[in-house]
N, C-alpha and C. Protein backbone atom coordinates (compact mmCIF):
# COMPACT_ATOMS: atom_id res chain seq x y z
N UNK A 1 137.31 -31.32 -113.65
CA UNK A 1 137.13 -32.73 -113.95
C UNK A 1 135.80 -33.20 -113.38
N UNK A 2 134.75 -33.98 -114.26
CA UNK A 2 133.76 -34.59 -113.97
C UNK A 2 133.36 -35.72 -112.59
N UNK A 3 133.02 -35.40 -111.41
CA UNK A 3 133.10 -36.75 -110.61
C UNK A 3 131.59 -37.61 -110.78
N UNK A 4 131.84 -38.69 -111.13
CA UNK A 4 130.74 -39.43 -111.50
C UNK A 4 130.18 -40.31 -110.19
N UNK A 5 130.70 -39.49 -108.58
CA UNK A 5 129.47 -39.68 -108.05
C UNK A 5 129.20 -38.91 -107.17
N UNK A 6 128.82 -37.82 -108.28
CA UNK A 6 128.21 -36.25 -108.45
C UNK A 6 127.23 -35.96 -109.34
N UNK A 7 126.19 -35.60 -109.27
CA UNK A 7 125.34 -35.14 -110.62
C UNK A 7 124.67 -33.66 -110.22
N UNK A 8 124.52 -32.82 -111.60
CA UNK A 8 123.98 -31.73 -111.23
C UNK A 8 122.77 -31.95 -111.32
N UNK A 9 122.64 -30.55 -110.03
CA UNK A 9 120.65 -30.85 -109.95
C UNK A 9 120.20 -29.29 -109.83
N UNK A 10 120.68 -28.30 -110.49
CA UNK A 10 120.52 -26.80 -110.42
C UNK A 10 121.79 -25.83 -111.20
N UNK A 11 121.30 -24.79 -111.08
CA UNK A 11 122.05 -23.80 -111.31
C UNK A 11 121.52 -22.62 -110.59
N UNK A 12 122.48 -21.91 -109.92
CA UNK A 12 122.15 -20.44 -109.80
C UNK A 12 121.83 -19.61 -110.37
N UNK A 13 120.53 -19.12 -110.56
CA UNK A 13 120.39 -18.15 -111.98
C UNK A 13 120.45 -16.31 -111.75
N UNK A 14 120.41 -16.38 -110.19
CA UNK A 14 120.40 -14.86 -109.65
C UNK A 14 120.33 -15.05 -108.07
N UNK A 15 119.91 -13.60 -108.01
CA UNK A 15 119.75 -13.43 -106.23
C UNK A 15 118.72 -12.88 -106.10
N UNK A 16 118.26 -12.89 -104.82
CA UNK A 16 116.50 -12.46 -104.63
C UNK A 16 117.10 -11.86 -103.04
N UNK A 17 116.55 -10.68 -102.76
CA UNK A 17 116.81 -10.06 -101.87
C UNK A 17 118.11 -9.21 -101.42
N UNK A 18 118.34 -8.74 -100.19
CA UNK A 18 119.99 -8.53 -99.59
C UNK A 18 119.92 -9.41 -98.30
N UNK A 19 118.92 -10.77 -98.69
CA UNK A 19 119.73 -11.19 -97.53
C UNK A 19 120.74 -12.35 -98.00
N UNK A 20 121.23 -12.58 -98.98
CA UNK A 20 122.10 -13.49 -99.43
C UNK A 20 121.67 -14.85 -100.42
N UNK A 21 119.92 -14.37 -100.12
CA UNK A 21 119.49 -15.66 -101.13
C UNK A 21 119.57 -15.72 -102.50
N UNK A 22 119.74 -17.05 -103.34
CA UNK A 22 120.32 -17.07 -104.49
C UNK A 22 118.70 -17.67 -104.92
N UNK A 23 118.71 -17.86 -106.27
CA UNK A 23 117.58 -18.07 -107.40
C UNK A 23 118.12 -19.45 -108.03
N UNK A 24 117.70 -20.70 -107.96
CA UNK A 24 117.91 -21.64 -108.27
C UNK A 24 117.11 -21.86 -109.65
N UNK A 25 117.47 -22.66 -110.98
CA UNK A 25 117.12 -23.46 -111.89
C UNK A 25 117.54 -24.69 -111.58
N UNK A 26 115.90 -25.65 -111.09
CA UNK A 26 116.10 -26.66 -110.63
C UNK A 26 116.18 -27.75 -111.75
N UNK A 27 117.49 -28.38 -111.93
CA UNK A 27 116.52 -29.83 -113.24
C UNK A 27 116.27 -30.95 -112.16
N UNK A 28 115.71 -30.88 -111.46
CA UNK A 28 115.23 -31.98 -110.76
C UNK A 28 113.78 -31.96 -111.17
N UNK A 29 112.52 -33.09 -111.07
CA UNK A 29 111.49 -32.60 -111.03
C UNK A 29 110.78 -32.08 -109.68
N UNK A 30 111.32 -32.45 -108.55
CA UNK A 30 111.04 -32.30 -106.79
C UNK A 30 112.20 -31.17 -106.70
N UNK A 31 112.17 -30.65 -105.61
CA UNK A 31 112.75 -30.09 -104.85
C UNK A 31 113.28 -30.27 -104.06
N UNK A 32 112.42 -31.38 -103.21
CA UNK A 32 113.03 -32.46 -102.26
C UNK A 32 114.45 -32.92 -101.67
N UNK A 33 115.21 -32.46 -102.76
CA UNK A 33 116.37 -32.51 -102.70
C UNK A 33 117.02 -31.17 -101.42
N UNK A 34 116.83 -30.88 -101.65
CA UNK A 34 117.08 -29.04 -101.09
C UNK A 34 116.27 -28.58 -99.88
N UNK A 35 117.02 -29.73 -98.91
CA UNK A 35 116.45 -29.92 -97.35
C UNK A 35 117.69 -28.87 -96.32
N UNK A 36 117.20 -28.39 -95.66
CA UNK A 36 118.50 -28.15 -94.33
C UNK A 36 119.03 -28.56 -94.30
N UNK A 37 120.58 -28.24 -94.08
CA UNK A 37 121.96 -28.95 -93.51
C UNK A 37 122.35 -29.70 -94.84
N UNK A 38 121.92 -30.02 -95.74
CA UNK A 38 122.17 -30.93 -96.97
C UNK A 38 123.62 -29.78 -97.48
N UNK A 39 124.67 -30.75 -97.54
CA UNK A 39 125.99 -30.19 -98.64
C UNK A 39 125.67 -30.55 -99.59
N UNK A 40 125.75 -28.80 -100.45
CA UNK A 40 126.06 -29.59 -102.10
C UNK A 40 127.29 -28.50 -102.18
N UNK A 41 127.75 -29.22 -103.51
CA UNK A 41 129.19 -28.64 -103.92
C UNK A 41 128.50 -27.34 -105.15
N UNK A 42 128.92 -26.44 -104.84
CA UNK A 42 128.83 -25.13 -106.32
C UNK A 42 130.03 -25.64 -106.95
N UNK A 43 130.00 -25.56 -108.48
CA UNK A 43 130.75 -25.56 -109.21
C UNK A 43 130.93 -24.52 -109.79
N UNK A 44 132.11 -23.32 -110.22
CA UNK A 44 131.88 -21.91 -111.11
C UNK A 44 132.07 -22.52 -112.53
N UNK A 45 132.08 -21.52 -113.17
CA UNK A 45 132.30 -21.73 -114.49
C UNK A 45 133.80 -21.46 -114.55
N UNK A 46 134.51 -21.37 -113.95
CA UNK A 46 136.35 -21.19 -113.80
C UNK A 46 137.00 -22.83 -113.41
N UNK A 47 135.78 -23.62 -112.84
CA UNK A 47 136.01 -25.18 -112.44
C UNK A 47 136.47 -24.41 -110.92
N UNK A 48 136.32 -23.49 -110.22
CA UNK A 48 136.34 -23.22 -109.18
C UNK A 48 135.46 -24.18 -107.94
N UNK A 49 135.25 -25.03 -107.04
CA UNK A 49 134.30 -25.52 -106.30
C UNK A 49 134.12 -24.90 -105.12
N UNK A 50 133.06 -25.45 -104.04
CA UNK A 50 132.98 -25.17 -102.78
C UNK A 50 131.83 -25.99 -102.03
N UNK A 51 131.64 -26.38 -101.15
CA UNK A 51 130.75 -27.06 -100.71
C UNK A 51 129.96 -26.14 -99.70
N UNK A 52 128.51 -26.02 -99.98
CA UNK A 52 127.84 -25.00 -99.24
C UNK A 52 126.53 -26.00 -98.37
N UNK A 53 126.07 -25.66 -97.38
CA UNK A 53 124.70 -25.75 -96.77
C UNK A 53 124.08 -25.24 -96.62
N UNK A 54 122.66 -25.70 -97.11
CA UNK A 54 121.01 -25.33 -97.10
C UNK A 54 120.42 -25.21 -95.82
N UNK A 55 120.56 -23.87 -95.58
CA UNK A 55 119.62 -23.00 -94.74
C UNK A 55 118.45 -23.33 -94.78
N UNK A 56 117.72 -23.22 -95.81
CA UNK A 56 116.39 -23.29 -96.39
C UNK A 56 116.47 -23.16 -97.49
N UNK A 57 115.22 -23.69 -97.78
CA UNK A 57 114.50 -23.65 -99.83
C UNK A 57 112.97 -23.72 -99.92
N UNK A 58 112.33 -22.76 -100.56
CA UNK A 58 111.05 -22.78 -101.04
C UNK A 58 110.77 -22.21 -102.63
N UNK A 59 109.98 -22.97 -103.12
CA UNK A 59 109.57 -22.56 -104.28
C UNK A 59 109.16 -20.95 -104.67
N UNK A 60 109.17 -20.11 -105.90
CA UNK A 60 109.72 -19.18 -106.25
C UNK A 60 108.91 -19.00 -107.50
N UNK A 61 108.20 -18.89 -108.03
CA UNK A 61 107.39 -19.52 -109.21
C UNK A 61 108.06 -20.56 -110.03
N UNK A 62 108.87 -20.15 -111.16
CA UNK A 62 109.31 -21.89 -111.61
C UNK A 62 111.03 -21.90 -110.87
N UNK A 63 111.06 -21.23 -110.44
CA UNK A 63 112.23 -21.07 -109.78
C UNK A 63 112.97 -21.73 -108.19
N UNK A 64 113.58 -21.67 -107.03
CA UNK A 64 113.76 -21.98 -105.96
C UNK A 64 114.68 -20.93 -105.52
N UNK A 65 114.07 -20.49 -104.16
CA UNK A 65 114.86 -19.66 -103.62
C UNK A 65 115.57 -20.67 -102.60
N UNK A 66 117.13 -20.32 -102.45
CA UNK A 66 117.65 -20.75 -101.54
C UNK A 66 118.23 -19.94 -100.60
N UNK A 67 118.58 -20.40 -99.18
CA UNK A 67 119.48 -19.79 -98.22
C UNK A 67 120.43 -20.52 -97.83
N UNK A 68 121.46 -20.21 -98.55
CA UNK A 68 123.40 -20.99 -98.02
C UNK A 68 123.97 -20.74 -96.58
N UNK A 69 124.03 -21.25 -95.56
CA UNK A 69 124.69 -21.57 -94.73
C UNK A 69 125.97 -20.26 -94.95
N UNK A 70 126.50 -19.15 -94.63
CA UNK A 70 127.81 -18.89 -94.46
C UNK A 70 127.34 -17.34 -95.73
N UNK A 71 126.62 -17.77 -96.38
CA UNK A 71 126.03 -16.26 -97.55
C UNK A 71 125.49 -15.50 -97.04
N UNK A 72 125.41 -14.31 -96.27
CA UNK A 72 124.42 -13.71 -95.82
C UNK A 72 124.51 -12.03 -95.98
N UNK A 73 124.79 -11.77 -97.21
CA UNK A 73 124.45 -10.61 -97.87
C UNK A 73 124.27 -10.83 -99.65
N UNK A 74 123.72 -9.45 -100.51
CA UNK A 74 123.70 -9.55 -101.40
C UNK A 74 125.23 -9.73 -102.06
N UNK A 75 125.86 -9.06 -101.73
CA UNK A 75 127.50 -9.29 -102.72
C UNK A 75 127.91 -10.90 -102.41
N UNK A 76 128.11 -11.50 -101.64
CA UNK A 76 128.40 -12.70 -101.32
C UNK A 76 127.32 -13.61 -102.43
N UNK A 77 126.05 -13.49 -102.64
CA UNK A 77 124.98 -14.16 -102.99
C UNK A 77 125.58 -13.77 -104.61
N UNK A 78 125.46 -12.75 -104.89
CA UNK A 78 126.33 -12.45 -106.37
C UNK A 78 127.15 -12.96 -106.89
N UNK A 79 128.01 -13.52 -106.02
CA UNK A 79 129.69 -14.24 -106.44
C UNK A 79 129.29 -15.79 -107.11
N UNK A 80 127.70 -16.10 -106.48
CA UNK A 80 127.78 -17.68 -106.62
C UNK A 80 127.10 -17.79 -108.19
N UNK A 81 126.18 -16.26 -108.46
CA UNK A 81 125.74 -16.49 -109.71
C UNK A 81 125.87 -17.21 -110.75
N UNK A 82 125.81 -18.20 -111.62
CA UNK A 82 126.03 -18.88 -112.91
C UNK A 82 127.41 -20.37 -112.14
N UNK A 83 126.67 -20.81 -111.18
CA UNK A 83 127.20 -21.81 -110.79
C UNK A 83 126.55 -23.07 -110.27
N UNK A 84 126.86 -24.03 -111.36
CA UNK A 84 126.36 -25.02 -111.00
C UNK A 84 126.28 -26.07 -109.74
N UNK A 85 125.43 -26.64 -108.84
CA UNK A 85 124.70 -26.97 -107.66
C UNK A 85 124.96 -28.74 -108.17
N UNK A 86 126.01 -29.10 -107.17
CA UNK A 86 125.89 -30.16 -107.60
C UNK A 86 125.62 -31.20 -105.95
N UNK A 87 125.09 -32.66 -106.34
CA UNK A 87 124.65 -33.49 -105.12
C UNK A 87 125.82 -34.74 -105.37
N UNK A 88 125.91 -35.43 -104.17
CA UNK A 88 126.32 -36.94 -104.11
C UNK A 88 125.29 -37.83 -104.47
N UNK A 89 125.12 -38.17 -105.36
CA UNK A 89 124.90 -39.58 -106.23
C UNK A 89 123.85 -40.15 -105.34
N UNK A 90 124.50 -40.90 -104.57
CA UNK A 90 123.70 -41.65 -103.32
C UNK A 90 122.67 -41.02 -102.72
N UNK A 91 122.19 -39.77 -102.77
CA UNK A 91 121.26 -39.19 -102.47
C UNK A 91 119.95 -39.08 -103.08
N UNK A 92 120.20 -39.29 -104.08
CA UNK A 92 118.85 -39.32 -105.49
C UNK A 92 118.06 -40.50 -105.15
N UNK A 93 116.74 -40.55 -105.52
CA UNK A 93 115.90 -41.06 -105.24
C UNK A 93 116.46 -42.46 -106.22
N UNK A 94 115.63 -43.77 -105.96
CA UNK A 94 115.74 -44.51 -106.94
C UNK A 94 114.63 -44.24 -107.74
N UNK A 95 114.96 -44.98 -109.29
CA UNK A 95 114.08 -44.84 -110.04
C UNK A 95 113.21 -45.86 -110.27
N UNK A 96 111.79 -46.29 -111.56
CA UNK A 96 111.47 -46.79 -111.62
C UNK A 96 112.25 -47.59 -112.80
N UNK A 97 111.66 -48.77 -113.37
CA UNK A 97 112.31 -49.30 -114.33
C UNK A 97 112.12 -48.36 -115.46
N UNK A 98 112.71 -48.26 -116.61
CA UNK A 98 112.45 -47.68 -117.55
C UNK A 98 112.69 -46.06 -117.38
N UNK A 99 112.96 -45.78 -116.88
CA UNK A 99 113.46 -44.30 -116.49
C UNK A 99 114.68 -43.82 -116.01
N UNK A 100 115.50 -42.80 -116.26
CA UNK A 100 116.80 -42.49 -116.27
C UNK A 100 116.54 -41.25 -115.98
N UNK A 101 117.76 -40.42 -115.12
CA UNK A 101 117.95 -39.31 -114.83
C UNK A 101 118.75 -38.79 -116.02
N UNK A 102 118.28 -37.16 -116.32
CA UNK A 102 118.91 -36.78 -117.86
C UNK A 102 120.56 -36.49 -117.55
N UNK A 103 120.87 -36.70 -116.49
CA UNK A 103 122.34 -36.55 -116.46
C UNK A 103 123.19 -38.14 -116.70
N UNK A 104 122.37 -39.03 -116.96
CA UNK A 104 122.94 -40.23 -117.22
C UNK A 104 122.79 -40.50 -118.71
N UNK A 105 121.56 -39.61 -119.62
CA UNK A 105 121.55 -39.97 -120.82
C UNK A 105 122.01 -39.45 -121.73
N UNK A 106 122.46 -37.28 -121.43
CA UNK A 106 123.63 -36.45 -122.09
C UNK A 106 124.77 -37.23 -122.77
N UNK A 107 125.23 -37.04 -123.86
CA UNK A 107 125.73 -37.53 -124.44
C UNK A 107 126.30 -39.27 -124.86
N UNK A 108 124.97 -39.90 -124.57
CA UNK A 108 124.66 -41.04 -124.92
C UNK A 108 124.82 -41.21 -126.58
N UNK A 109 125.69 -42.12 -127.69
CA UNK A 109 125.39 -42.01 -128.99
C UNK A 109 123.84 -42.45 -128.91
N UNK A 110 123.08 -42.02 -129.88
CA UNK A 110 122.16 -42.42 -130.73
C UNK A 110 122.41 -42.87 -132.26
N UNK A 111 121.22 -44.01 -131.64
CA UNK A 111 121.64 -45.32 -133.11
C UNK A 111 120.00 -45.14 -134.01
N UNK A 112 119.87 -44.82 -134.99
CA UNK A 112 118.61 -45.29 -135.48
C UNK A 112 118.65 -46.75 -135.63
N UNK A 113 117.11 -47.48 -135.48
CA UNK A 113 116.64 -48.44 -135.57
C UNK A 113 117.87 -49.77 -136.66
N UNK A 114 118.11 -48.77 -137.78
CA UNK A 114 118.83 -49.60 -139.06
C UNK A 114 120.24 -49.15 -138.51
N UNK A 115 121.05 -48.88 -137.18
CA UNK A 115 122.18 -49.08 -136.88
C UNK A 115 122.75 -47.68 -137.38
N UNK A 116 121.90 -46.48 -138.18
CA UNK A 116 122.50 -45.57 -138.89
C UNK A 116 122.84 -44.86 -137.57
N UNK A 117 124.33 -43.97 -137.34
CA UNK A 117 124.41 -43.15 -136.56
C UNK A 117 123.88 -41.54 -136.29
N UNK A 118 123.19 -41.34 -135.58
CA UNK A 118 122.64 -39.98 -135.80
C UNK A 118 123.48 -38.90 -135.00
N UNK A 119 123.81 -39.35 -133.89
CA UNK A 119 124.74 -38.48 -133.31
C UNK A 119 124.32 -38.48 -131.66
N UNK A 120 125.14 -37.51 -130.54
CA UNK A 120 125.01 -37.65 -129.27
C UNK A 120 124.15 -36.74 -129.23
N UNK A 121 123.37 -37.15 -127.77
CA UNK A 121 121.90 -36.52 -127.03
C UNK A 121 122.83 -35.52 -126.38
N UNK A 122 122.73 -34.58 -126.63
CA UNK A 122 123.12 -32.99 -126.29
C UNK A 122 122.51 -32.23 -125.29
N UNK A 123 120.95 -32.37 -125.44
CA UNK A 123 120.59 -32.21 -124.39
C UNK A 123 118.83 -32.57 -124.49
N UNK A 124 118.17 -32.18 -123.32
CA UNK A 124 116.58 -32.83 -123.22
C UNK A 124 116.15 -31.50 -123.02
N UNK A 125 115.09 -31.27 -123.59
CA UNK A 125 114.17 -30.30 -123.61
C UNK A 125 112.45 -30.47 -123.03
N UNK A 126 112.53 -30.42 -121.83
CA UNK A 126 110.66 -30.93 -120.95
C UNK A 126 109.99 -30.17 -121.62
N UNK A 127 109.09 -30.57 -122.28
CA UNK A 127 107.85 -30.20 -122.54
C UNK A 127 105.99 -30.52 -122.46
N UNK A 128 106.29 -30.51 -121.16
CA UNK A 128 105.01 -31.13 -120.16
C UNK A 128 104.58 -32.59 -120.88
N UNK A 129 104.19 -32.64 -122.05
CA UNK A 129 103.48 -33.33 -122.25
C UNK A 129 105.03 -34.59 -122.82
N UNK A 130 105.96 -34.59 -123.31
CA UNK A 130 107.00 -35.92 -122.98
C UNK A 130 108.46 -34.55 -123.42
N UNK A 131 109.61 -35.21 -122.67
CA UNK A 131 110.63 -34.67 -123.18
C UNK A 131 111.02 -34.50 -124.80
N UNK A 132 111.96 -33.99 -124.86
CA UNK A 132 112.38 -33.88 -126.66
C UNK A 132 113.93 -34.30 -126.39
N UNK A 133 114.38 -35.20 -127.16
CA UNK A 133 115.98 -35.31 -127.18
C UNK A 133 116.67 -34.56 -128.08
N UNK A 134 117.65 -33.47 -127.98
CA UNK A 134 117.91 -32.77 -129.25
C UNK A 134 119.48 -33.23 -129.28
N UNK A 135 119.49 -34.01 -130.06
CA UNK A 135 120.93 -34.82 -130.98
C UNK A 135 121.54 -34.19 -131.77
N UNK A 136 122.81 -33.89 -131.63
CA UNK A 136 124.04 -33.07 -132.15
C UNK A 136 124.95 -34.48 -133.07
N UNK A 137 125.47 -33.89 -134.59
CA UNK A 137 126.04 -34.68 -134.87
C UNK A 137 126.97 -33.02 -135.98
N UNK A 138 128.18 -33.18 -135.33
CA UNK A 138 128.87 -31.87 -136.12
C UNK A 138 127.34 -30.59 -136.10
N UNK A 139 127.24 -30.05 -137.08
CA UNK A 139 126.03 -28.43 -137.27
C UNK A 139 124.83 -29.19 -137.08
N UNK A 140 124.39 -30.04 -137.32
CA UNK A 140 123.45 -30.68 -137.80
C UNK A 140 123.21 -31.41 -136.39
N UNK A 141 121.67 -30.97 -136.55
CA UNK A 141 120.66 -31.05 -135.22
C UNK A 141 119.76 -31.52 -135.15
N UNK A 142 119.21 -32.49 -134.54
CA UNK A 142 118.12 -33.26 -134.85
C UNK A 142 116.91 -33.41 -133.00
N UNK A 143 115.80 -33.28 -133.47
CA UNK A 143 114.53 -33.36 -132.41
C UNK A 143 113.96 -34.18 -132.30
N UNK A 144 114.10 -35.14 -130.89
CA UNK A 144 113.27 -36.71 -131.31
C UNK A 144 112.44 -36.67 -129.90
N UNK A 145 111.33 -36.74 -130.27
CA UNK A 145 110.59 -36.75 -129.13
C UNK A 145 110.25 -38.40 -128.38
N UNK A 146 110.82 -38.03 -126.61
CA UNK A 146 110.84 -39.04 -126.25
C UNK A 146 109.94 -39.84 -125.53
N UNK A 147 109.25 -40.44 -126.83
CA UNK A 147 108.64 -41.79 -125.83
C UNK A 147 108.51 -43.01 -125.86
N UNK A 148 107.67 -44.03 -125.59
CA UNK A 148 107.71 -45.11 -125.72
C UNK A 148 108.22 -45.64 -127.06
N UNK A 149 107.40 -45.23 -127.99
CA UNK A 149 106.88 -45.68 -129.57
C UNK A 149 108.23 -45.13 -130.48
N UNK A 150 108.99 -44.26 -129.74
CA UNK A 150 110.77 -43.66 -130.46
C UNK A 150 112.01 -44.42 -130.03
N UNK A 151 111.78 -44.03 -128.45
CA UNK A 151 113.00 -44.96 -127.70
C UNK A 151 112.65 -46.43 -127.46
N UNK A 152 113.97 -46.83 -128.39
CA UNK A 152 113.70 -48.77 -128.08
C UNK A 152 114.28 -49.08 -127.39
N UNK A 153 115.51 -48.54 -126.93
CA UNK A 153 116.37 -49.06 -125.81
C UNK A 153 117.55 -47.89 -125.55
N UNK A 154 117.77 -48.06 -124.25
CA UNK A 154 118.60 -47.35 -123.37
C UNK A 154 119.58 -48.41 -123.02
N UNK A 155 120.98 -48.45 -123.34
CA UNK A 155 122.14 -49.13 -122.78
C UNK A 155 122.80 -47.86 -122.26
N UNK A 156 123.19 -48.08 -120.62
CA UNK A 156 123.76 -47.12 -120.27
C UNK A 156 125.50 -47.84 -119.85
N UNK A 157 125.79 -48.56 -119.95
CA UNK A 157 126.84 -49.95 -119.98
C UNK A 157 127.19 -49.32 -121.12
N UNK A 158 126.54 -49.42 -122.71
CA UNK A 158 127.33 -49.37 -123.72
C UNK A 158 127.23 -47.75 -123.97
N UNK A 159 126.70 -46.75 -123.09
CA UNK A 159 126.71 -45.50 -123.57
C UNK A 159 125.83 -45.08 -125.12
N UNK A 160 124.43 -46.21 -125.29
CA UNK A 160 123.96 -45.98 -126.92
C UNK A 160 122.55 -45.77 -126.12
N UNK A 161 121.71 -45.06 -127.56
CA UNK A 161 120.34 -45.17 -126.93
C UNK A 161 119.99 -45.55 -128.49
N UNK A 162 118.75 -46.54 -128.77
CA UNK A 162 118.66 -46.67 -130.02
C UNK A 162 117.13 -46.37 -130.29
N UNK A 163 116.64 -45.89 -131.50
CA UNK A 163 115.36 -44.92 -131.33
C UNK A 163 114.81 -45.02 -133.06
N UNK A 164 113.47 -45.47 -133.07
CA UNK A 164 113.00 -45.68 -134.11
C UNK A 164 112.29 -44.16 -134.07
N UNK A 165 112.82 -43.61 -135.57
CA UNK A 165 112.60 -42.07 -135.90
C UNK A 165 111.01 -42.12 -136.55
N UNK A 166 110.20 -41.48 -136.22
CA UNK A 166 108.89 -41.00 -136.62
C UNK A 166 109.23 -40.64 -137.76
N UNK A 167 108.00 -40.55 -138.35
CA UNK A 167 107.67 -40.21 -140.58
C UNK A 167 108.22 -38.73 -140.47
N UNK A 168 109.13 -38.68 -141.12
CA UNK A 168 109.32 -36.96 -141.54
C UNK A 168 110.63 -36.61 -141.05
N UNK A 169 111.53 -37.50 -140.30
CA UNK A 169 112.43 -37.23 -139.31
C UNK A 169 113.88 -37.81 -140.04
């Protein structure tokens, strides 16, 4: 079950070494997050949990190596593989106006401009230069790149995002 004041900010994607450290995929854009002594909860893919502490964290090329509090071999570091890293809410930075964390905008409906329904934001795709929203409606998939001049509004109250579609779209 989802706790909504929880958001994920990683995944385990492997292990690096035998001394127990795991390989983080961060969706944060900082790292910052991933200080000493900080609890976050692992989630497995079984809905299994656990709440672990940060030893340490340093960058990895696009990656983050971490060290868990209580992990301290390779088999232990193995078990946590393909498990999502989740934080308490209250910990996240605030934002500026106009900006949302992508775990608040996942499955938001999308409305085109003329009220037509296109379907839910499935997921965000960074691509240095602005995100991409890729909208699921049944098979049918749609790519809206997000910026100013697309997204007209974000209601996160009514769960809609409404988005004037570029020529061709």
């Amino acid at each position: 079950m989802d706790n909504p004041k929880r958001v994920p900010i990683g995944k385990i994607v492997g292990v690096h070494g035998l001394a127990g450290n795991v390989k983080v995929r961060c969706y944060a854009e900082s790292t910052e997050l991933f200080v000493p002594d900080r609890e976050f909860t692992l989630r497995h893919g079984d809905g299994r949990e656990a709440v672990h502490r940060v030893r340490w964290a340093k960058p990895h090329g696009v990656r983050l190596l971490l060290s868990l509090q209580g992990v301290e071999d390779r088999d232990a570091a193995d078990l946590l593989k393909g498990a999502e890293v989740f934080i308490d809410r209250t910990l996240l930075p605030d934002l500026e106006e106009g900006t949302y964390y992508w775990t608040d905008l996942i499955g938001l409906k999308v409305y085109a401009r003329d009220e037509t329904y296109l379907g839910r934001l499935a997921s965000i795709i960074p691509t240095g230069g602005n995100d991409v929203y890729v909208v699921r409606q049944g098979a049918a998939e749609l790519l809206i790149p997000a910026t100013e001049q697309v997204v007209l509004n974000v209601d996160l109250a009514a769960r809609t995002l409404r988005v004037e579609l570029p020529e061709g779209l």
